[in-house]
Structures are given as structure tokens and as C-alpha cells.
C-alpha atoms as a PDB file:
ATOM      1  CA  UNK A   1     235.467  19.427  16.792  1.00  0.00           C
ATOM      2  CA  UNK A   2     236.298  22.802  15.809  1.00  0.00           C
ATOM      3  CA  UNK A   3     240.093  22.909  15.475  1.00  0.00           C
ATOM      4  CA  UNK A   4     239.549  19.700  12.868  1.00  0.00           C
ATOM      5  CA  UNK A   5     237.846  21.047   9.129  1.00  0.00           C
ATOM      6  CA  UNK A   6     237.027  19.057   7.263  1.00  0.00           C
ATOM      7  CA  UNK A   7     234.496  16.757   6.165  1.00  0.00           C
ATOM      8  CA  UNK A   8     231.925  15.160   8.675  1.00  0.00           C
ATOM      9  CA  UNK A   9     232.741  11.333   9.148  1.00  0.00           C
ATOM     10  CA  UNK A  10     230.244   8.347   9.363  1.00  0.00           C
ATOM     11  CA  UNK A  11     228.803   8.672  12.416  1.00  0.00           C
ATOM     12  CA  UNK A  12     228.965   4.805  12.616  1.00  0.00           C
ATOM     13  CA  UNK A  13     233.129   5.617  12.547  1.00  0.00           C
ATOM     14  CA  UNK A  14     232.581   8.155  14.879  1.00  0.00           C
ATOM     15  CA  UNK A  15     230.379   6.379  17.403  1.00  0.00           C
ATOM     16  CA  UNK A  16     232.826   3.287  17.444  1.00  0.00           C
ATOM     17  CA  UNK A  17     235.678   5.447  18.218  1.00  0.00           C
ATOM     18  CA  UNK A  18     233.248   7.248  21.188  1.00  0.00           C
ATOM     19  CA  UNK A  19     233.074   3.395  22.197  1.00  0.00           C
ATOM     20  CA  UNK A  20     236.871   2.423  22.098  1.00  0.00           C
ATOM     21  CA  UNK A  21     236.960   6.033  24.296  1.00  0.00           C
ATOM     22  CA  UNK A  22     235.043   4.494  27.023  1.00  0.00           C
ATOM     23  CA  UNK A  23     236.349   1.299  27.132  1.00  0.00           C
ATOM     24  CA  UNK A  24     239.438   3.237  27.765  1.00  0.00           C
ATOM     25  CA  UNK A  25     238.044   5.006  30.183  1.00  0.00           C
ATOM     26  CA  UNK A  26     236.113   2.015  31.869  1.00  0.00           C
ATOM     27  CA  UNK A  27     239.916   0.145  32.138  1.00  0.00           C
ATOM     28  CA  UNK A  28     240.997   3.568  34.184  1.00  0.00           C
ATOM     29  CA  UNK A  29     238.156   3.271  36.307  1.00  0.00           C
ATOM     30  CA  UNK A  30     238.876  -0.538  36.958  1.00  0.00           C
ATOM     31  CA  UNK A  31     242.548   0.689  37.617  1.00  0.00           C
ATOM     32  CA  UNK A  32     241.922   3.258  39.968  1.00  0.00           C
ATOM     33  CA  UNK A  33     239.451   0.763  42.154  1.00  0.00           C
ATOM     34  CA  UNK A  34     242.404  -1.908  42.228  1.00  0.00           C
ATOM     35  CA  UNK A  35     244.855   0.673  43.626  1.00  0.00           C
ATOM     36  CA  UNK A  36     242.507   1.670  46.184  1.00  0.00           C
ATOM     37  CA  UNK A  37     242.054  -2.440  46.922  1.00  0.00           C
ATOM     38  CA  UNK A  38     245.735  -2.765  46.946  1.00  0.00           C
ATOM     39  CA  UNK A  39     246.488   0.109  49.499  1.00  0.00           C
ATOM     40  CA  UNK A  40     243.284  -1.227  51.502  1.00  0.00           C
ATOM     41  CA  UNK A  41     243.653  -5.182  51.438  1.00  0.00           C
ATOM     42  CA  UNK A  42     247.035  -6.529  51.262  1.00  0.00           C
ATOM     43  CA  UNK A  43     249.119  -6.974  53.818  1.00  0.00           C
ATOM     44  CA  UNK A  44     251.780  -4.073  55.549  1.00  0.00           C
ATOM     45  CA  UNK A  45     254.872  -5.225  55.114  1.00  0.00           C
ATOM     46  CA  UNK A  46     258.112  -3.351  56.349  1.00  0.00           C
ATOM     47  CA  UNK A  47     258.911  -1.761  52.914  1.00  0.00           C
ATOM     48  CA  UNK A  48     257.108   0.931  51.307  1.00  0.00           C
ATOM     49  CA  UNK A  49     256.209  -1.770  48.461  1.00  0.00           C
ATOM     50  CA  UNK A  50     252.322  -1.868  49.185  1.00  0.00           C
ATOM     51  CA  UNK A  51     251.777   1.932  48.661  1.00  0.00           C
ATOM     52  CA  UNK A  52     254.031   1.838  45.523  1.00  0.00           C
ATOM     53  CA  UNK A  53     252.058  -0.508  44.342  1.00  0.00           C
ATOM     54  CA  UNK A  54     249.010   1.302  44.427  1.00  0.00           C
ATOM     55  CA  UNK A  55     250.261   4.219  43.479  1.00  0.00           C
ATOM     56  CA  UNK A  56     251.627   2.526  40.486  1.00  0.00           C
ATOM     57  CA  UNK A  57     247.981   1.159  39.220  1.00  0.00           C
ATOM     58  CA  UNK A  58     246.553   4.404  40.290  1.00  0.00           C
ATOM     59  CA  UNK A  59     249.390   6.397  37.618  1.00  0.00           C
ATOM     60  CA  UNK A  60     248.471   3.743  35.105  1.00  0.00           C
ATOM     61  CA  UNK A  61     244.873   4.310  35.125  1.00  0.00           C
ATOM     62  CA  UNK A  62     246.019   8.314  34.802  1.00  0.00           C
ATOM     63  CA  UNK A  63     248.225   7.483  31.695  1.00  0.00           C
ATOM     64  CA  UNK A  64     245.321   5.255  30.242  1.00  0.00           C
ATOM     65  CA  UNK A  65     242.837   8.214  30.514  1.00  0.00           C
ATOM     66  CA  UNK A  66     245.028  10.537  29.079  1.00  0.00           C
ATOM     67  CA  UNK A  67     246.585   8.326  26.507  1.00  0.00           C
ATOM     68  CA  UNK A  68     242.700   7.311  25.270  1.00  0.00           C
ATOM     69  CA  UNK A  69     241.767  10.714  25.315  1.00  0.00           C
ATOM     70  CA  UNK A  70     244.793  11.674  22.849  1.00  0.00           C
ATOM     71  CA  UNK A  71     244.040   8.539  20.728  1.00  0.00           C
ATOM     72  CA  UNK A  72     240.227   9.250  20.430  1.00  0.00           C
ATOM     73  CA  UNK A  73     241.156  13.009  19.273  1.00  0.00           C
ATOM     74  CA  UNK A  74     243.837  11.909  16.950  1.00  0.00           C
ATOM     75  CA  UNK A  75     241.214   9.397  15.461  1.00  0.00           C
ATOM     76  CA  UNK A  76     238.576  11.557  15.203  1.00  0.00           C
ATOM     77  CA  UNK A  77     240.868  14.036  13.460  1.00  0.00           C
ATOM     78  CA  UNK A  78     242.354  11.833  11.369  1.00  0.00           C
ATOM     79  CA  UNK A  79     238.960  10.451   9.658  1.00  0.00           C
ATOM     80  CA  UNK A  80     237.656  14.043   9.224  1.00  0.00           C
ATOM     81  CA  UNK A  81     240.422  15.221   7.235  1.00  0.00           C
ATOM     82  CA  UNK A  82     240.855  11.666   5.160  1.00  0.00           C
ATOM     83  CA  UNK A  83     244.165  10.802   6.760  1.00  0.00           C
ATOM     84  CA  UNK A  84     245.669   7.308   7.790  1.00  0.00           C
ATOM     85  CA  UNK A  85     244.931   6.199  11.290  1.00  0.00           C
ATOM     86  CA  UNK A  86     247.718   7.203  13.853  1.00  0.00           C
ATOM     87  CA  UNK A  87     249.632   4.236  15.382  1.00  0.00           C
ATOM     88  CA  UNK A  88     248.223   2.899  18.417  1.00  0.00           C
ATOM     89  CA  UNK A  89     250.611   2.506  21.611  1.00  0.00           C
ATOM     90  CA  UNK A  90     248.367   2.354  24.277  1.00  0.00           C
ATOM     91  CA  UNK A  91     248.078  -1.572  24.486  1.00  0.00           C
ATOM     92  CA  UNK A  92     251.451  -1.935  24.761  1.00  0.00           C
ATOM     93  CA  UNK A  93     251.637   0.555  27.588  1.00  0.00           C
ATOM     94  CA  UNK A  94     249.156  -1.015  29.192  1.00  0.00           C
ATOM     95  CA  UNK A  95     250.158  -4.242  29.035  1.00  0.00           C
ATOM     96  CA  UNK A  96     253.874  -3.378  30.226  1.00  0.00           C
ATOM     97  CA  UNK A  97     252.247  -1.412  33.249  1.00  0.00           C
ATOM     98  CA  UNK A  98     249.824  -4.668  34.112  1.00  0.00           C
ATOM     99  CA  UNK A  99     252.818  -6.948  33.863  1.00  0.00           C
ATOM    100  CA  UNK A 100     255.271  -4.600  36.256  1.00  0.00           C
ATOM    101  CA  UNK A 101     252.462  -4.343  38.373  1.00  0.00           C
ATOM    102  CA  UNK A 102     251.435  -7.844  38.582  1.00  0.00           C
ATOM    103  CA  UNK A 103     255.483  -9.336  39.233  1.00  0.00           C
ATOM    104  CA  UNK A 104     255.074  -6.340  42.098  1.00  0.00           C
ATOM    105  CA  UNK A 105     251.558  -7.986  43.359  1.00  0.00           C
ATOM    106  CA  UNK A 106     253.967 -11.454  43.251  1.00  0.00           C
ATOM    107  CA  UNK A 107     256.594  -9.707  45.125  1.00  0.00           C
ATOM    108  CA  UNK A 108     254.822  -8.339  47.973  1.00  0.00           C
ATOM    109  CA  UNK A 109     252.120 -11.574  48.521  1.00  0.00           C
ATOM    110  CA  UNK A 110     255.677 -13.549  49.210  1.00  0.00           C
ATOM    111  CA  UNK A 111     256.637 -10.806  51.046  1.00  0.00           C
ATOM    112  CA  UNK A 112     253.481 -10.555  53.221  1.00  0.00           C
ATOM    113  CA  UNK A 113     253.996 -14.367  54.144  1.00  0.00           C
END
């Protein structure tokens, strides 16, 4: 990373943040399939909830990929230069968006009946 001097890291610290990366990125992926599966499998129902629903997991998986991206440069950053770890948010916005997305899942298979 040229924009971060400093000294060069561990590459054991720097390979398990490349890790943490991709598991970020494999939980996008996952999200991006299950909005396609939502739009494609449940039910139409009269309201427009079915397509807001996958559009919803489909933004999610956007916000994790860009959120893990920001959090693996931050990281990276922050152990070249010898400075504390940045807070981590990310599991908490991804477990708000799972939970507003699964009471919407409950919503529209009661709907769908």
C-alpha cells in the first residue's frame, strides 16, 4: 500500500486480515445469491414486498463489500504505522440488516398464505 509508510507488518497479521477480507466478501456473495432466490422463489403477493425484499439483501451484500473493503484498508493501515485497531461496526450492521430482513421474510411467507 503506497499511501500507508511505514513499517512492513507480519505477514501472518497481514494474511489474516486478507482472510477476514474474504470472508467478508464470501457473506456478500451469499447475500447477493439469496436476493436473487428471494425475487425468484417466493411467492407474488399484491404488494411490492417480495422485490423489496430482495433488493434489501442485495443492498446489504453492497454495504458488506464496501464496509469490508474500508475495514481491511483501515487495518492494514493501522498495523503499518503502529496504531490501535479501528472499531469494528460491520457485525452490527450486518446483523441489524439480517434481522430486518428476516421479520420481512416472516412478513411476506404469512402474506403469501
Amino acid at each position: 500500500m503506497s499511501e500507508c509508510n511505514g513499517v512492513e507488518p507480519d505477514y501472518r497479521y497481514t494474511l489474516a486480515n486478507e482472510r477476514t477480507f474474504l470472508a467478508y466478501t464470501r457473506t456478500a456473495l451469499g447475500l447477493d445469491a439469496a436476493g436473487l432466490a428471494v425475487d425468484q422463489f417466493f411467492r407474488p403477493t399484491g404488494t411490492h414486498l417480495r422485490t423489496a425484499l430482495a433488493a434489501g439483501v442485495i443492498l446489504l451484500a453492497i454495504g458488506v463489500m464496501g464496509l469490508g473493503y474500508t475495514r481491511w484498508r483501515q487495518t492494514e493501515r493501522a498495523m503499518r504505522i503502529g496504531a490501535p485497531l479501528p472499531a469494528i461496526r460491520l457485525p452490527l450492521i450486518l446483523a441489524g440488516g439480517i434481522i430486518v430482513v428476516s421479520l420481512t421474510a416472516i412478513a411476506l411467507l404469512f402474506l403469501g398464505r
